[in-house]
C-alpha atoms as a PDB file:
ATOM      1  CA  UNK A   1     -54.417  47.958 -22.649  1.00  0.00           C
ATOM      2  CA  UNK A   2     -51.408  47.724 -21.269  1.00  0.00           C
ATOM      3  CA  UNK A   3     -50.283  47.051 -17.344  1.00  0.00           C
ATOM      4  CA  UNK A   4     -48.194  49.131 -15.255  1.00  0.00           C
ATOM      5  CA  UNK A   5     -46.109  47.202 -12.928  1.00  0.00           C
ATOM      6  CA  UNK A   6     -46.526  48.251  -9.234  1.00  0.00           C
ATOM      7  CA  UNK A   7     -42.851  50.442  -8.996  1.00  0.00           C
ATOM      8  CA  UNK A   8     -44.344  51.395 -12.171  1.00  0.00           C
ATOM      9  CA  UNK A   9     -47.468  52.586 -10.889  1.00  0.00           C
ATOM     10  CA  UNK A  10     -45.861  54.113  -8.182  1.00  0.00           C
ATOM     11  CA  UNK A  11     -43.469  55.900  -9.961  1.00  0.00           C
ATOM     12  CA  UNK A  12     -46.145  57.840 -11.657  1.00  0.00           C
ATOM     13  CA  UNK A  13     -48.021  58.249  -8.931  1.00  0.00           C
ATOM     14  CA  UNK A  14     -44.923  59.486  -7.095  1.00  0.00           C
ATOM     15  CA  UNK A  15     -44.458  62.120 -10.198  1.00  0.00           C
ATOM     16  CA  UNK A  16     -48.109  62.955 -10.345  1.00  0.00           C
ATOM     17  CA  UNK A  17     -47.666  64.270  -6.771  1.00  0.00           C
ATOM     18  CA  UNK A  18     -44.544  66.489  -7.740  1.00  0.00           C
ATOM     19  CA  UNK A  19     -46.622  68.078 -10.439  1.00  0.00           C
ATOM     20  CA  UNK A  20     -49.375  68.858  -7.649  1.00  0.00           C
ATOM     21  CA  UNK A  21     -47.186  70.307  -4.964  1.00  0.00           C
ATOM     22  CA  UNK A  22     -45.345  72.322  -8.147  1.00  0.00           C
ATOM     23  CA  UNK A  23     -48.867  73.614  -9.185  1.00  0.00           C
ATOM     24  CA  UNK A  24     -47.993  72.442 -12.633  1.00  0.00           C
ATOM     25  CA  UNK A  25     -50.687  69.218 -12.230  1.00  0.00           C
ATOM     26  CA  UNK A  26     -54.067  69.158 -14.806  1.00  0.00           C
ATOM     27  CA  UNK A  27     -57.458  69.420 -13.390  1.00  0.00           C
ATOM     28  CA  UNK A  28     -57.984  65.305 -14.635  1.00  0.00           C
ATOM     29  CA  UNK A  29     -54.866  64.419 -12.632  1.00  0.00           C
ATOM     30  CA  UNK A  30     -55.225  66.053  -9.323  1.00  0.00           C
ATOM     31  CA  UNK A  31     -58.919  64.391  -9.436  1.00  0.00           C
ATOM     32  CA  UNK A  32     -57.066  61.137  -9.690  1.00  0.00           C
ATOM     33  CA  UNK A  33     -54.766  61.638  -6.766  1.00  0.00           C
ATOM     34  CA  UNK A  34     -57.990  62.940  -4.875  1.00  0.00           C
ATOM     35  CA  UNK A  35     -59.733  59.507  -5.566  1.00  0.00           C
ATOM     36  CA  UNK A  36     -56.821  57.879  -4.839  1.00  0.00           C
ATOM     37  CA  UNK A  37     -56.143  59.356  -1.219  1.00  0.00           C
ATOM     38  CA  UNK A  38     -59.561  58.850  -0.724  1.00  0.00           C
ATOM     39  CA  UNK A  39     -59.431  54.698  -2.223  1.00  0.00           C
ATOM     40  CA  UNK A  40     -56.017  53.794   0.147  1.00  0.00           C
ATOM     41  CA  UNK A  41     -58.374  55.480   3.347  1.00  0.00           C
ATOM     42  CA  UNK A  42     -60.803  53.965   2.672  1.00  0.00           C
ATOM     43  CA  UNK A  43     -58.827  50.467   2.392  1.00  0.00           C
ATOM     44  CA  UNK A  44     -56.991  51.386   5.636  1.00  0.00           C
ATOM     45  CA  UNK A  45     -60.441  51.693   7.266  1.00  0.00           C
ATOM     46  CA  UNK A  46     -61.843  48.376   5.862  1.00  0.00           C
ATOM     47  CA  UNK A  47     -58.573  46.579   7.384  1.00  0.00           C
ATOM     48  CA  UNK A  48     -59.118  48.339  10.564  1.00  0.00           C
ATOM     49  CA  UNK A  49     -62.563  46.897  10.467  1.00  0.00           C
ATOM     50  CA  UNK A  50     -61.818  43.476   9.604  1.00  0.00           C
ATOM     51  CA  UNK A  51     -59.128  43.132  12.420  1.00  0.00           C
ATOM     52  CA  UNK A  52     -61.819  44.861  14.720  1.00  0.00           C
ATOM     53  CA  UNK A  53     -64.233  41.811  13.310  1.00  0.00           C
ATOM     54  CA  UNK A  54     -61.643  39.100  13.772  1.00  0.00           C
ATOM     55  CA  UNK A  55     -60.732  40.282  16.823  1.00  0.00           C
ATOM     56  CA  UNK A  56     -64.439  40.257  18.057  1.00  0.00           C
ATOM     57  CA  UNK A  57     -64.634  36.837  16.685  1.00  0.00           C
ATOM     58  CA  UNK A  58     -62.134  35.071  18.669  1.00  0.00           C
ATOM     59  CA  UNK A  59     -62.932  37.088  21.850  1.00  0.00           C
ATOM     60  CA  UNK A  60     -66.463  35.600  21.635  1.00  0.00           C
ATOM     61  CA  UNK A  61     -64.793  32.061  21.084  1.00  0.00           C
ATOM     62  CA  UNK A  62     -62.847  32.627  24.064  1.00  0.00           C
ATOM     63  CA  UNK A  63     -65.534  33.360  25.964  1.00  0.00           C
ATOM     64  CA  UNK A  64     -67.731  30.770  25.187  1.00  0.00           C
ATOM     65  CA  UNK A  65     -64.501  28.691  25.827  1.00  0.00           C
ATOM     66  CA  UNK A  66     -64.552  30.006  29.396  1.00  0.00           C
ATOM     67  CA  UNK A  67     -68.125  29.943  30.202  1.00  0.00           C
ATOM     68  CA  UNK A  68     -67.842  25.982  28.900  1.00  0.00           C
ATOM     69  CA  UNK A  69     -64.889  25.513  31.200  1.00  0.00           C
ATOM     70  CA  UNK A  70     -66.712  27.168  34.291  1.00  0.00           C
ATOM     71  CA  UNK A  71     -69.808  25.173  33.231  1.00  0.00           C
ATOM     72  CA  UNK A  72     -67.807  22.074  33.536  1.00  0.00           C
ATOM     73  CA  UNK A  73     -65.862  23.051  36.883  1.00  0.00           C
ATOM     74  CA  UNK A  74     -69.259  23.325  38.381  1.00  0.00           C
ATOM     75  CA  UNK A  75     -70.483  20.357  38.054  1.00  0.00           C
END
């Protein structure tokens, strides 16, 4: 099998979507670009997560951070 190259990839995807706003796009290829719309979403959403996770992360550090800091200032 051979594989597209990304400009490749989206250069068909890019002509795929012409068909579709045309009307002139097969029932098999306006599944695809459904799947796909829904594939790059759902990608967007587990980034948005992942910096939500990270960002979680090194708030908790920084807390612990301060509470060790106070912790040591009372003393």
């Amino acid at each position: 099998m051979n594989k597209l190259t990304d400009k490749q990839a989206a250069d068909w995807i890019k002509a795929l979507r012409y068909e579709k706003a045309q009307g002139s796009i097969s029932l098999a290829h306006a599944r695809f670009l459904e799947v796909l719309d829904r594939m790059v979403a759902a990608e967007a959403r587990v980034t948005e997560l992942e910096e939500q996770i990270e960002n979680s992360e090194l708030q908790a550090v920084a807390d612990a951070a301060a509470d060790d800091y106070y912790r040591s200032m009372e003393k």
